[in-house]
N, C-alpha and C. Protein backbone atom coordinates (compact mmCIF):
# COMPACT_ATOMS: atom_id res chain seq x y z
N UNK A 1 10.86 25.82 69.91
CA UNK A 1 9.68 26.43 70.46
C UNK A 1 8.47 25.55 70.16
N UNK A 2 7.43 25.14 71.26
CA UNK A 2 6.50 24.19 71.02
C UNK A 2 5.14 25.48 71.52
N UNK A 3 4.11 25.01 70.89
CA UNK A 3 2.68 26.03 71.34
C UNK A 3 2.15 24.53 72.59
N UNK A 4 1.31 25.10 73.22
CA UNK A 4 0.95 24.37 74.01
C UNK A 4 -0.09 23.66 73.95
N UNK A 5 -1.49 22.71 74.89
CA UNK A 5 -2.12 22.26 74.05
C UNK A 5 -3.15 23.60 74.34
N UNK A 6 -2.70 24.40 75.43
CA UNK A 6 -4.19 25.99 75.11
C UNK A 6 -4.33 26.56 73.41
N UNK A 7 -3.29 26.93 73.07
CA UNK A 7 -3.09 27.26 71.54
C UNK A 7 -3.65 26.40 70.33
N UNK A 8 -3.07 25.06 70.64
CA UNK A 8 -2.99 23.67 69.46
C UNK A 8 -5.07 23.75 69.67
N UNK A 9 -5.39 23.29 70.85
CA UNK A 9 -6.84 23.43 71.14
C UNK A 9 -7.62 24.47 71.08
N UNK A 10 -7.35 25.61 71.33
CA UNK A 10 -7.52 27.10 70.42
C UNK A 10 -8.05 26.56 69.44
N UNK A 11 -6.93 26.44 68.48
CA UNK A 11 -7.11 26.71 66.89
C UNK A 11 -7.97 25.42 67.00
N UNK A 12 -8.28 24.39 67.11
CA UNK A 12 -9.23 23.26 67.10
C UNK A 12 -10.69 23.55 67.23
N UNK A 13 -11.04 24.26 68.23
CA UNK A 13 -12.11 24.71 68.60
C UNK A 13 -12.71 26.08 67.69
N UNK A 14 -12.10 26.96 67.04
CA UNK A 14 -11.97 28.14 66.21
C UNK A 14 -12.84 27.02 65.12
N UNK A 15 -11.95 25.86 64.40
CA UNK A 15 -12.02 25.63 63.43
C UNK A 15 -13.64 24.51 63.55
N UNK A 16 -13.75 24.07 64.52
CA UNK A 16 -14.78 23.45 64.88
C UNK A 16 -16.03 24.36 64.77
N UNK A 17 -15.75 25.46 64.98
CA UNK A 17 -16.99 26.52 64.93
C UNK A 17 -17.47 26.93 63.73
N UNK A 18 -16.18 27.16 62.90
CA UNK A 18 -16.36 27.44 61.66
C UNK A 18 -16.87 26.30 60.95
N UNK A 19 -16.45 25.07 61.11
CA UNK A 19 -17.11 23.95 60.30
C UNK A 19 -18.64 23.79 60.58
N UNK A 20 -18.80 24.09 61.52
CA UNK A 20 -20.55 23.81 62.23
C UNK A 20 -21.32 25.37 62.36
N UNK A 21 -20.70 26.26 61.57
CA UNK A 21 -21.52 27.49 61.60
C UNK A 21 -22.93 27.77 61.53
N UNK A 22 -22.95 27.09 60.40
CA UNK A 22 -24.34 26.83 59.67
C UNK A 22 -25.30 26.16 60.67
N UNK A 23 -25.01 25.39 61.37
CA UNK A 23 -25.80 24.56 63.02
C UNK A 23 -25.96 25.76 63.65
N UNK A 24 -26.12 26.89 63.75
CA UNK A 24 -26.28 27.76 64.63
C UNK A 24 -25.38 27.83 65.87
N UNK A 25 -25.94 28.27 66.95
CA UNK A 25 -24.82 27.61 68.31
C UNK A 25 -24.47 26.23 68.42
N UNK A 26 -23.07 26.42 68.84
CA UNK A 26 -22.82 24.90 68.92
C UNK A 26 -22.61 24.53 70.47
N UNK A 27 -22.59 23.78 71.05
CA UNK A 27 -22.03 23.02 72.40
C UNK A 27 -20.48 22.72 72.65
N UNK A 28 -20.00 23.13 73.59
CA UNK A 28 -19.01 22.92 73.64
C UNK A 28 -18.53 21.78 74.04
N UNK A 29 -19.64 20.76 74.67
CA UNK A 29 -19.87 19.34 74.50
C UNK A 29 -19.89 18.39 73.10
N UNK A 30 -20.10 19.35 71.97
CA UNK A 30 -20.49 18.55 70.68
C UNK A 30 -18.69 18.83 70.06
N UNK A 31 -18.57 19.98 70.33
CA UNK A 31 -16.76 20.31 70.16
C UNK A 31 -16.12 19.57 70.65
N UNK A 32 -15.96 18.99 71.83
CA UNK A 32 -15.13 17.68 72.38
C UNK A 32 -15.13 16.80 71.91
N UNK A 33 -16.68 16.50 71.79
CA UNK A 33 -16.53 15.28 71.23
C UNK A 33 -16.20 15.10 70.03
N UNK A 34 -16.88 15.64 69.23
CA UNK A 34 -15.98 15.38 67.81
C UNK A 34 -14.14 15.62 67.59
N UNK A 35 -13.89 16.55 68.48
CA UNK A 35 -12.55 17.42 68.49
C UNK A 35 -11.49 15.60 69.62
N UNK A 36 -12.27 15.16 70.09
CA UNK A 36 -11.62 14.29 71.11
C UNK A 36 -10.61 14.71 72.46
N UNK A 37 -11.56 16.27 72.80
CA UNK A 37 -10.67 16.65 73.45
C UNK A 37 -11.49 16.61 75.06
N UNK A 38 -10.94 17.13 76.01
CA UNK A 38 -11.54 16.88 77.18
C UNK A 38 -12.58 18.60 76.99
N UNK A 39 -14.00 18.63 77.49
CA UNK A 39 -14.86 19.62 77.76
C UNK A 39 -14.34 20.00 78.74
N UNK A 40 -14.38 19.92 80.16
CA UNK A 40 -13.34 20.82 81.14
C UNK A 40 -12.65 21.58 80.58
N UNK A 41 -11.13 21.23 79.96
CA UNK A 41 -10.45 22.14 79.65
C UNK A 41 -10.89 23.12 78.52
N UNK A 42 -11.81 22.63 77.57
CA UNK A 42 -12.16 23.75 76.55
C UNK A 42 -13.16 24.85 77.56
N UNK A 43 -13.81 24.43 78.70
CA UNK A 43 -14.49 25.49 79.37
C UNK A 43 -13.43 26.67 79.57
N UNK A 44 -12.15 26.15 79.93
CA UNK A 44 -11.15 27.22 80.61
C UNK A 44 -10.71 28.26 79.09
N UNK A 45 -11.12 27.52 78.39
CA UNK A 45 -10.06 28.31 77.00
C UNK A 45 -11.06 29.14 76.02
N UNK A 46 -12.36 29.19 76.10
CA UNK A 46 -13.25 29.54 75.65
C UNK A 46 -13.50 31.11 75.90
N UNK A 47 -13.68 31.38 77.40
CA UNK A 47 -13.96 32.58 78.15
C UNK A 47 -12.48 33.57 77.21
N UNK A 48 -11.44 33.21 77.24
CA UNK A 48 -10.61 33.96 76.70
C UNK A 48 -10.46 34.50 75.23
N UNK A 49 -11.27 33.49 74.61
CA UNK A 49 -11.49 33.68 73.33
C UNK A 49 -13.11 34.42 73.27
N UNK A 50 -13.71 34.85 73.83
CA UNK A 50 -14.83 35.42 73.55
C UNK A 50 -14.22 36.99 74.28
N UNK A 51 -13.97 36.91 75.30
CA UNK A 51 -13.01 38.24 75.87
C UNK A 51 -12.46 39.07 74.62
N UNK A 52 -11.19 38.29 73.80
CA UNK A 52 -10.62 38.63 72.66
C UNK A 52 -11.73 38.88 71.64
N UNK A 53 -13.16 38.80 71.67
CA UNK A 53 -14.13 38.97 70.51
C UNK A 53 -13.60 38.25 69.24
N UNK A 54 -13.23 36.73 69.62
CA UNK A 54 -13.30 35.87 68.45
C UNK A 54 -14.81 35.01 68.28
N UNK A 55 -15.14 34.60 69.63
CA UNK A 55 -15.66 33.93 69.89
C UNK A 55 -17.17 34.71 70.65
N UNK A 56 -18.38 34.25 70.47
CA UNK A 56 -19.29 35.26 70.91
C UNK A 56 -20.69 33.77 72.04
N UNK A 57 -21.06 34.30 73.14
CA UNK A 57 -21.91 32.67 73.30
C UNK A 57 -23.17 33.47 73.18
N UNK A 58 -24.04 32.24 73.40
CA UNK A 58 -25.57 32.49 73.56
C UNK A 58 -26.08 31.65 74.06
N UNK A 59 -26.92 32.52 75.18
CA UNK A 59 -27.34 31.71 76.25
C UNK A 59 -28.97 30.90 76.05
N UNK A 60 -28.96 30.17 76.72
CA UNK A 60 -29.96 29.20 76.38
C UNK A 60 -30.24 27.93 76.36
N UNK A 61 -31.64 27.08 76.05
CA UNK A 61 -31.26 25.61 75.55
C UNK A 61 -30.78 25.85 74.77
N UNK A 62 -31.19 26.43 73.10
CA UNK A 62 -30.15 26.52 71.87
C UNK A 62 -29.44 27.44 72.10
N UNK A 63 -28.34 27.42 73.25
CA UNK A 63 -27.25 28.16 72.74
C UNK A 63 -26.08 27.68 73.01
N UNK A 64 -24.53 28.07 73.04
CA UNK A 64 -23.78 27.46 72.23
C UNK A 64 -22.84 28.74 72.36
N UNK A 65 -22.17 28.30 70.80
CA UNK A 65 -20.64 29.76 70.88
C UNK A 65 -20.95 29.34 69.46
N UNK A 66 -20.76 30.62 69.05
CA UNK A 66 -19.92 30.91 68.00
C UNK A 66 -18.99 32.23 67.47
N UNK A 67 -18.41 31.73 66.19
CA UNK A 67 -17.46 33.21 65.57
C UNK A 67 -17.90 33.86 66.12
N UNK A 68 -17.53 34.99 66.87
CA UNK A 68 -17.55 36.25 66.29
C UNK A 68 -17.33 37.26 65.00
N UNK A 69 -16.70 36.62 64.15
CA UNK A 69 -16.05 37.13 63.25
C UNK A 69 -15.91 36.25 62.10
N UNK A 70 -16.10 36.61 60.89
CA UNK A 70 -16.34 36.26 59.47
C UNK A 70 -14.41 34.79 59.92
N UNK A 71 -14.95 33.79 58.61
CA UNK A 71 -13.63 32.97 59.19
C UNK A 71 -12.59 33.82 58.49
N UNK A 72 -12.59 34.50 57.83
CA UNK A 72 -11.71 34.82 56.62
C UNK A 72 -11.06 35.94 57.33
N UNK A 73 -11.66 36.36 58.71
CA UNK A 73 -11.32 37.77 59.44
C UNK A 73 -10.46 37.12 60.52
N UNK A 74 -10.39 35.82 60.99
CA UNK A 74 -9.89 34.87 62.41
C UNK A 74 -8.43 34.12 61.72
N UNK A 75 -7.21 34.86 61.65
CA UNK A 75 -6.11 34.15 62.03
C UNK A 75 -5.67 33.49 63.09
N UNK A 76 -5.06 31.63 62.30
CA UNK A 76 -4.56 31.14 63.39
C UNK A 76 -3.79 32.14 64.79
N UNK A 77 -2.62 32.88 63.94
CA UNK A 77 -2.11 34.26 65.16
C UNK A 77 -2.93 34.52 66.08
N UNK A 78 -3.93 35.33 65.50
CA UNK A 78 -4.73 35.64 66.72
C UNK A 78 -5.06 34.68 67.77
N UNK A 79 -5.30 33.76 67.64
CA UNK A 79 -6.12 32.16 68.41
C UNK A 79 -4.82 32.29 69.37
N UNK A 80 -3.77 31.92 68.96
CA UNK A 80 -2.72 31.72 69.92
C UNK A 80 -2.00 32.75 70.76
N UNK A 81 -2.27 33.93 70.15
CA UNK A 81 -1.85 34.98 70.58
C UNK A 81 -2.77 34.88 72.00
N UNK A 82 -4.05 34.76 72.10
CA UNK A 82 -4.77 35.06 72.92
C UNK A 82 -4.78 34.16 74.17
N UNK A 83 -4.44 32.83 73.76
CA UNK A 83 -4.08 31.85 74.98
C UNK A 83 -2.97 31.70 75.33
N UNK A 84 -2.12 31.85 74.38
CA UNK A 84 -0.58 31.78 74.70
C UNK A 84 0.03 33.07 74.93
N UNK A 85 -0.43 34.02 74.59
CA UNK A 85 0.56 35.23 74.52
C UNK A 85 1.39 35.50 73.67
N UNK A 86 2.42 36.50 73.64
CA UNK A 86 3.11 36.92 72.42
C UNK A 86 3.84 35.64 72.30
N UNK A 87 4.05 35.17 70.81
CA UNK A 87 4.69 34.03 69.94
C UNK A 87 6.45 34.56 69.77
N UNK A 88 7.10 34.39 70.59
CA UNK A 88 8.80 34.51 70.81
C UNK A 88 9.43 33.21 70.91
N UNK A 89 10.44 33.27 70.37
CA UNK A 89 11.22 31.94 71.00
C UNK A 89 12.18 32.15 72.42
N UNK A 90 12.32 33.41 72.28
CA UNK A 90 13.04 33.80 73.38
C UNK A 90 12.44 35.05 74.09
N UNK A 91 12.77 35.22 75.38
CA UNK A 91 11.89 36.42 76.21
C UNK A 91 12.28 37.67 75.81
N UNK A 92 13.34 38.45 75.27
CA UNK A 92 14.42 39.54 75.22
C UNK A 92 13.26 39.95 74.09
N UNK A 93 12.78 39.27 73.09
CA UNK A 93 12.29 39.75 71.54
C UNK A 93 10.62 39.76 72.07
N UNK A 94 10.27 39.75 72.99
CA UNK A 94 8.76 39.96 73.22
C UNK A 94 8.59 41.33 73.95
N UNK A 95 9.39 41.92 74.05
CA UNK A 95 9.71 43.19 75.21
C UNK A 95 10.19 44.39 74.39
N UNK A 96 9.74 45.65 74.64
CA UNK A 96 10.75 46.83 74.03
C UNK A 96 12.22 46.83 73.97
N UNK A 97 12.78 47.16 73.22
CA UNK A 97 14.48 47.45 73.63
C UNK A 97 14.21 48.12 75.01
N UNK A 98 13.95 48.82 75.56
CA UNK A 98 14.44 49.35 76.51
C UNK A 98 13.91 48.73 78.12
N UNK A 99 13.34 47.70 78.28
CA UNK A 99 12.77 46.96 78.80
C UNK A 99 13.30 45.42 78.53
N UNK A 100 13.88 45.20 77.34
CA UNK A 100 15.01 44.42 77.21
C UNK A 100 15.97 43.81 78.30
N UNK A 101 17.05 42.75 78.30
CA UNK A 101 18.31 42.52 78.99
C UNK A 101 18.93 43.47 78.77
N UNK A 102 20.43 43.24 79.71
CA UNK A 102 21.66 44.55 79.81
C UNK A 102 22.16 44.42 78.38
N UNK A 103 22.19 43.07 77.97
CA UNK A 103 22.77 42.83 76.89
C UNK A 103 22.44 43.16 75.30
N UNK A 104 21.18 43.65 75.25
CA UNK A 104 20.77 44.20 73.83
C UNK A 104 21.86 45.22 73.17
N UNK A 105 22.48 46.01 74.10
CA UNK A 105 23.46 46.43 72.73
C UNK A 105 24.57 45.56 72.21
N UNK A 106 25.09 44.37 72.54
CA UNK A 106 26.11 44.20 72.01
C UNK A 106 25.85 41.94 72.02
N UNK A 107 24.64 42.09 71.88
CA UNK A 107 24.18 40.53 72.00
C UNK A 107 24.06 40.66 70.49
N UNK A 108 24.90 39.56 69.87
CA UNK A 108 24.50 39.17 68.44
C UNK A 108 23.86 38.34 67.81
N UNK A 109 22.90 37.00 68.96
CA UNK A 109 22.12 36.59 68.89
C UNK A 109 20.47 36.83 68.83
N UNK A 110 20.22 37.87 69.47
CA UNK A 110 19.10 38.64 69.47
C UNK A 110 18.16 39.14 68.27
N UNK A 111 18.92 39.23 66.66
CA UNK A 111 18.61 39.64 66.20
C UNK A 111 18.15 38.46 65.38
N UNK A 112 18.97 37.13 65.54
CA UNK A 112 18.38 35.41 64.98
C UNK A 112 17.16 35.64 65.90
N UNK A 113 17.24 35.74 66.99
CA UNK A 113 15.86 35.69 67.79
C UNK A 113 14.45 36.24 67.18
N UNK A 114 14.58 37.70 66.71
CA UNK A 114 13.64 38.50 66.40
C UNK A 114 13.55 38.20 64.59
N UNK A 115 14.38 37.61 63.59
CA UNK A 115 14.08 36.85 62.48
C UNK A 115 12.86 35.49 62.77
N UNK A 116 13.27 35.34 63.91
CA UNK A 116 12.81 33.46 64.36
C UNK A 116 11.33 33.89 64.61
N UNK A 117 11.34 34.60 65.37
CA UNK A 117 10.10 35.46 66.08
C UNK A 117 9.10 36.00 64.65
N UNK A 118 9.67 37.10 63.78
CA UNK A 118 8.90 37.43 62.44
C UNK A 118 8.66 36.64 61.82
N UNK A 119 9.38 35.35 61.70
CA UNK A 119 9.04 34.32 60.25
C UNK A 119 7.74 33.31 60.77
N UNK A 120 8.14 33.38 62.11
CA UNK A 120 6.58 32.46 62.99
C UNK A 120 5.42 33.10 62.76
N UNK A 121 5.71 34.38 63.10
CA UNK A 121 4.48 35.48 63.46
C UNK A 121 3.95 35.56 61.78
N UNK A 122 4.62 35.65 61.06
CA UNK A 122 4.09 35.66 59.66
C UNK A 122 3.66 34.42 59.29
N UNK A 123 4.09 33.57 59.68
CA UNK A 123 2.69 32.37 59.43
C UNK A 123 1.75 32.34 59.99
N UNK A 124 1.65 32.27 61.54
CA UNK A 124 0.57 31.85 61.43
C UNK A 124 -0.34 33.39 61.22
N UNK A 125 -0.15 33.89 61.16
CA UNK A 125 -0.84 35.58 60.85
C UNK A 125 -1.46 35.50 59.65
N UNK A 126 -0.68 34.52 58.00
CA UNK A 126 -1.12 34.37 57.32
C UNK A 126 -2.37 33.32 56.67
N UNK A 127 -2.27 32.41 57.98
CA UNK A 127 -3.43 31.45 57.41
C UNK A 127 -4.46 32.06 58.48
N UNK A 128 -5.78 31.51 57.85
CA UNK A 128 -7.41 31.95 58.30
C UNK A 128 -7.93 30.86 58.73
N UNK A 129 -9.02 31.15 59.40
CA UNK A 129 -9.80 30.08 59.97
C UNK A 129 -10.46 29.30 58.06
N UNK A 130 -10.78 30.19 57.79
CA UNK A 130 -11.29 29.52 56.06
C UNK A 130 -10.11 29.47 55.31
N UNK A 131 -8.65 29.47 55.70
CA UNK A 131 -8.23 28.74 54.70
C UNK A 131 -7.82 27.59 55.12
N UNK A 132 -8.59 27.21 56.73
CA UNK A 132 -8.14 25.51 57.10
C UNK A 132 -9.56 25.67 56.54
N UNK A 133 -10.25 25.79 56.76
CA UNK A 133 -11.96 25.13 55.92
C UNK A 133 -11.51 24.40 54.62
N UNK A 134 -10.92 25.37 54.05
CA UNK A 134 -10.24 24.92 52.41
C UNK A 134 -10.12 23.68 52.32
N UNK A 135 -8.87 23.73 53.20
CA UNK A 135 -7.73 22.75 53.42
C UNK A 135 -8.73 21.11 53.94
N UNK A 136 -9.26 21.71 55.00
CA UNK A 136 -10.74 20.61 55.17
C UNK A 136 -11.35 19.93 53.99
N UNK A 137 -12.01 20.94 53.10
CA UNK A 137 -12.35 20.64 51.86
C UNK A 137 -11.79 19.77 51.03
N UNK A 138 -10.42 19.36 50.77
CA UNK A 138 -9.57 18.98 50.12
C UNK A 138 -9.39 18.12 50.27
N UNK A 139 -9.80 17.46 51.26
CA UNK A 139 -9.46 15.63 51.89
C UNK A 139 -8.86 16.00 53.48
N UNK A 140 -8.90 17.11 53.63
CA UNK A 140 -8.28 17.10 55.16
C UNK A 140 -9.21 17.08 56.17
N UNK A 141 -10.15 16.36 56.21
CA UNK A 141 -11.56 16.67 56.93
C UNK A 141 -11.34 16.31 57.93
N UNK A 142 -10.91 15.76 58.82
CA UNK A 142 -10.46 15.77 60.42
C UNK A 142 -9.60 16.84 60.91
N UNK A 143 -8.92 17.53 59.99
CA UNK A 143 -7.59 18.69 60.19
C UNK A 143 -6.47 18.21 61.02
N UNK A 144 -6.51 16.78 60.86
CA UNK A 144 -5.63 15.87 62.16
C UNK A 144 -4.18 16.94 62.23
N UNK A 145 -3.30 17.51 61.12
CA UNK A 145 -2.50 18.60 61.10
C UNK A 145 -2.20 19.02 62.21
N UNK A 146 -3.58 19.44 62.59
CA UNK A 146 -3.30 20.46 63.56
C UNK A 146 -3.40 20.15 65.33
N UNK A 147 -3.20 18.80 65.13
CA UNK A 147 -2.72 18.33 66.11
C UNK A 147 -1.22 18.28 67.02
């Protein structure tokens, strides 16, 4: 299972906000560039993250985007959840049982599926936008990682 670059750039841009908080609004021009990513596509990925109330803008010459939300409140999960959708490796474990394949009663793979599915979902659920700040802090100051 690979995240895509909406997700990988998600969490880039999350963490870009949080590093430049203190700047007030930021540009989503000043996010590219430092981030090295293309502005076009962060236009498309932005609107979805302020929708989700991670992300909040303000209009203006000084305005910009930022958090919505304390970093310590913004899991990676959420970020990807919101551009990517539910985090499954397989389609059967993103769905109710009963909305499921024919095969949920007697598929014995399904249940590796939905382990594969919880042990993902519990990571990234467990790290914060401030505990990549941390991690920043520490010598990781590009967060290249999370590339």
């Amino acid at each position: 299972m690979r995240f895509s670059t909406r997700g990988r750039y998600g969490v880039q841009i999350m963490v870009d906000l949080a590093q430049h908080a203190a700047d007030g609004p930021v540009s989503l021009k000043s996010v590219a560039d430092r981030q090295k990513l293309s502005e076009h596509y962060l236009e498309q990925l932005v609107p979805e993250l302020r929708k989700a109330g991670l992300v909040r803008s303000i209009r203006g010459p000084q305005g910009g985007y930022e958090l919505a939300k304390r970093p310590e409140q913004i899991n990676i999960g959420d970020v990807i959840r919101v551009l990517e959708g539910p985090i499954a490796p397989v389609e059967c474990v993103t769905q109710s049982e009963e909305d499921c394949c024919q095969k949920t009663d007697f598929c014995v793979t399904r249940e590796v599926w939905m382990k594969v599915r919880d042990s993902i979902n519990g990571v990234v659920d467990s790290i914060s936008l401030a505990d990549l700040l941390k991690e920043a802090g520490s010598g990781g100051e590009n967060l290249g990682f999370l590339q």
